[in-house]
Structures are given as structure tokens and as C-alpha cells.
Protein backbone atom coordinates (compact mmCIF):
# COMPACT_ATOMS: atom_id res chain seq x y z
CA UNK A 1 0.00 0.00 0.00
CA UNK A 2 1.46 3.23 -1.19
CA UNK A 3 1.02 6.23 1.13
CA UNK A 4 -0.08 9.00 -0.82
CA UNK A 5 -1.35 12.76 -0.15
CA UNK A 6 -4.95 11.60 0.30
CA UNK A 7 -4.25 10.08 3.47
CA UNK A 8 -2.46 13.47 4.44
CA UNK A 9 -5.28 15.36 3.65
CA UNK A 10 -7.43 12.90 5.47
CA UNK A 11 -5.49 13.60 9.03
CA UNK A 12 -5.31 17.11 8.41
CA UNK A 13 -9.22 17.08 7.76
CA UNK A 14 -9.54 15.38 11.39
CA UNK A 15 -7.10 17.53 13.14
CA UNK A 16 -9.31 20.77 11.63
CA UNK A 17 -12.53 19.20 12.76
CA UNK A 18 -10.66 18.75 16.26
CA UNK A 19 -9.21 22.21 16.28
CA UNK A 20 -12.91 23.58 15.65
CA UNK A 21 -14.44 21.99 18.40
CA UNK A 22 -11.54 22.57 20.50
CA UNK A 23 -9.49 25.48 20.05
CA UNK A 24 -5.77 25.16 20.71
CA UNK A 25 -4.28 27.50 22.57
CA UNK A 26 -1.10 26.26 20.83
CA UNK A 27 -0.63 24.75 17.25
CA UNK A 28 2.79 23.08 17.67
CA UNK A 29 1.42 21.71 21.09
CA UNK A 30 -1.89 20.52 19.31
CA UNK A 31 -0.17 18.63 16.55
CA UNK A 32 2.28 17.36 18.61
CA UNK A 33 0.08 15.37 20.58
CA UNK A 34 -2.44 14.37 18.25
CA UNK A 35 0.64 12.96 16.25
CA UNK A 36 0.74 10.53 19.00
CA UNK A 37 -2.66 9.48 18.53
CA UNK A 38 -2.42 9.21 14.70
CA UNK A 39 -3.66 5.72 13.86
CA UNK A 40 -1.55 3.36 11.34
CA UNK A 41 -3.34 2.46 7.93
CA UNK A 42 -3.28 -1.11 8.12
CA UNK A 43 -1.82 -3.31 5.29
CA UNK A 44 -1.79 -7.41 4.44
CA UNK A 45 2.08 -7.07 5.32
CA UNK A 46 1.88 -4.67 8.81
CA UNK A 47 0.80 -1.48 9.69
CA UNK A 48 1.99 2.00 7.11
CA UNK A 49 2.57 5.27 9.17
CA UNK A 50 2.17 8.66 7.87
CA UNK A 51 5.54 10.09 8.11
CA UNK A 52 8.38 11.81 6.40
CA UNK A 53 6.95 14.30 3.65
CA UNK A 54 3.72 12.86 4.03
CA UNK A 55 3.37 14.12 7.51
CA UNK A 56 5.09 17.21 6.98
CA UNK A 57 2.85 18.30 4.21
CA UNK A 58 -0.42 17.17 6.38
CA UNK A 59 1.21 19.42 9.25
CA UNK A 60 1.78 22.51 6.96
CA UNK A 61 -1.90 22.29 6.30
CA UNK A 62 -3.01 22.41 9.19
CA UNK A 63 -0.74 25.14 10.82
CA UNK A 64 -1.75 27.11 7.10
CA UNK A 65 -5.56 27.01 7.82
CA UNK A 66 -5.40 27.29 11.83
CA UNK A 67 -2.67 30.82 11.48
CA UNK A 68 -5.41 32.22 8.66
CA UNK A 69 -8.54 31.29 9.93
CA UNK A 70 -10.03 34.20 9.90
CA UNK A 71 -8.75 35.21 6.69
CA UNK A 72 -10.01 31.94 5.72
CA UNK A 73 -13.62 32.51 6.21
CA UNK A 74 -13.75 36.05 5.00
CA UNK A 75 -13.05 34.46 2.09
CA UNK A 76 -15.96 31.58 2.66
CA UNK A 77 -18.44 34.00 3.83
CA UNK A 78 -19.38 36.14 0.00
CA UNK A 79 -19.03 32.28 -1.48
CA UNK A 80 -21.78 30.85 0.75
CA UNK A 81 -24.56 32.89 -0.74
CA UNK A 82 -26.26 34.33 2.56
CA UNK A 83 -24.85 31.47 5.05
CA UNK A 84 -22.59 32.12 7.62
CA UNK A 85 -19.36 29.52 8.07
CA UNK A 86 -20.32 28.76 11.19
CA UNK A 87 -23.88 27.28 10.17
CA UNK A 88 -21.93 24.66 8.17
CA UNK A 89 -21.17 21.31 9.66
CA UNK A 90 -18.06 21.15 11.13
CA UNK A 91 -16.66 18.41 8.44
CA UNK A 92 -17.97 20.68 6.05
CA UNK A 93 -16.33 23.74 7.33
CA UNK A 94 -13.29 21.61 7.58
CA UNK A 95 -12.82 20.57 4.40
CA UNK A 96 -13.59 23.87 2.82
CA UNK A 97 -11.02 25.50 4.53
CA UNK A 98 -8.14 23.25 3.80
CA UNK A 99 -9.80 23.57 0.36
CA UNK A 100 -9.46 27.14 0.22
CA UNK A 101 -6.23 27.25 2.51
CA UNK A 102 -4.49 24.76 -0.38
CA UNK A 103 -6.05 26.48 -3.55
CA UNK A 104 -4.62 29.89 -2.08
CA UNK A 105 -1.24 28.71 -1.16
CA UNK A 106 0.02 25.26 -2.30
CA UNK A 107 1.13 24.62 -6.08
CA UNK A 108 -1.56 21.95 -5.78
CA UNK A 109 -3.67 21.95 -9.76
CA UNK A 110 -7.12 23.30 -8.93
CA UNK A 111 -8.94 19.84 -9.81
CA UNK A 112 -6.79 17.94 -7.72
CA UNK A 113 -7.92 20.23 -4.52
CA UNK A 114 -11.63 20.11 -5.41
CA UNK A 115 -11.87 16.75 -6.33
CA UNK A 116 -10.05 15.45 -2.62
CA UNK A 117 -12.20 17.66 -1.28
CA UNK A 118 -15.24 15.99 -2.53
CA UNK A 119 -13.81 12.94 -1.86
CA UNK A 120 -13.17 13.91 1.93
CA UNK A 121 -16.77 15.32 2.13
CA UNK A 122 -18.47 12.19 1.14
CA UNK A 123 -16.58 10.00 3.09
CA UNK A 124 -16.91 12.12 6.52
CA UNK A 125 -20.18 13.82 5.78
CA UNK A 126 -22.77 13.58 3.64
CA UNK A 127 -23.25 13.21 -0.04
CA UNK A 128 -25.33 15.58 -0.39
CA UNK A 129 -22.52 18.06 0.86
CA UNK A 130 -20.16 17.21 -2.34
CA UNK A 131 -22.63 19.97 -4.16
CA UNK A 132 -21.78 22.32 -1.85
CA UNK A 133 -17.91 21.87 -1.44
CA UNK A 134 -17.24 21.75 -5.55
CA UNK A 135 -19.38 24.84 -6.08
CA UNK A 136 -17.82 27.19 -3.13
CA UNK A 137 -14.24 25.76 -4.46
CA UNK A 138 -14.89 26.09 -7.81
CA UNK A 139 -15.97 29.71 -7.81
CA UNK A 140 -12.92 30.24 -5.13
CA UNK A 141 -10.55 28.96 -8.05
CA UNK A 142 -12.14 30.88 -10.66
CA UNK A 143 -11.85 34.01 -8.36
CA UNK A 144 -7.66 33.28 -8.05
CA UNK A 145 -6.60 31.42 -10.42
């Protein structure tokens, strides 16, 4: 089983939905420890640990959207047509700021951030909340890109 940036994304996703329902006072502290708690992704031959670049990437997004969360959501806001972040669900809100956090300053192609970001809604969420994550991306990346 090949590690790849999904799974990144997939820790940083449940960090940010732990950060939002707990604020840390401290980001270093925060990831330290749930680094600890990171579970292995288990494989026919043992278990495969997110480390190396892997884990340094999934850190950088986190410490990205935590140190610009409010810029984050100013963004959000004008792209939620008359909803306010915080009447998202907390997956949702998640995912669309790593969304907007990677599309504003990782390399990362455009379809490659919308498209994990669909895929990280549907699999922690809802369905139904895939419509709402491409559309606020996509006009995002239209808006910057």
C-alpha cells in the first residue's frame, strides 16, 4: 500500500474538525500530541505510518488554515450565498477551509484540490454536501486562479 497525499489530507481534515471543536491555545502543542494518537493504515504485510513528507505536508496544512482562519472565512463567507461559516457542519467547514487554505497557497492543480475535497466530504459527511464543497471551491478557483 502506497502512502499517498490523500491520506495526508485525510489527518489534516480530522485535526481541523478537532481544532474547531476545541481550540488550541497552541498549534505546535496541538499537533504534537495528536501525532501521537495518529492511527496506522493497516496493510496485508503490517501497519503504514504517515511520516516523512507525508506528515510534513499534512502538518503545513493544518498550521496554514489554523494561522489564517479568519482570513479563511472572510473568504468563505461572500461564497456561501447568505450562510454564515459557522452554520456549516463542522466536516464541512473543515474541508472547505483546507480547500481554500491549499487552492490559495500550495502549487496543488485546482482539480486535484476540489476533487479530494469531494472525496473527503463524502466519506466524513454527507453526499449531499459534495454539491456544496465543488461549487464554493470552484468559484474560489475561478476568483484566483
Amino acid at each position: 500500500m502506497t502512502i499517498k497525499r490523500r491520506q495526508a489530507r485525510e489527518w489534516a481534515v480530522q485535526m481541523l474538525t478537532a481544532a474547531d471543536l476545541n481550540p488550541p491555545e497552541d498549534v505546535g502543542e496541538f499537533i504534537a500530541s495528536h501525532r501521537l494518537q495518529l492511527p496506522t493504515l493497516e496493510e496485508s504485510e503490517g501497519a503504514v505510518e504517515l511520516k516523512g513528507k507525508l506528515m510534513e505536508f499534512a502538518e503545513s496544512l493544518v498550521k496554514g488554515v489554523l494561522g489564517s482562519i479568519d482570513e479563511i472565512d472572510a473568504i468563505l463567507t461572500p461564497l456561501l450565498d447568505n450562510w454564515d461559516v459557522y452554520r456549516l457542519g463542522t466536516v464541512e467547514r473543515a474541508v472547505l477551509r483546507l480547500g481554500v487554505w491549499e487552492l490559495k497557497a500550495c502549487d496543488t492543480p485546482v482539480p486535484v484540490v476540489i476533487n479530494e475535497a469531494i472525496d473527503l466530504v463524502n466519506w466524513y459527511s454527507s453526499p449531499k454536501s459534495r454539491t456544496l464543497v465543488n461549487g464554493v471551491l470552484d468559484r474560489y478557483a475561478k476568483s484566483v486562479r
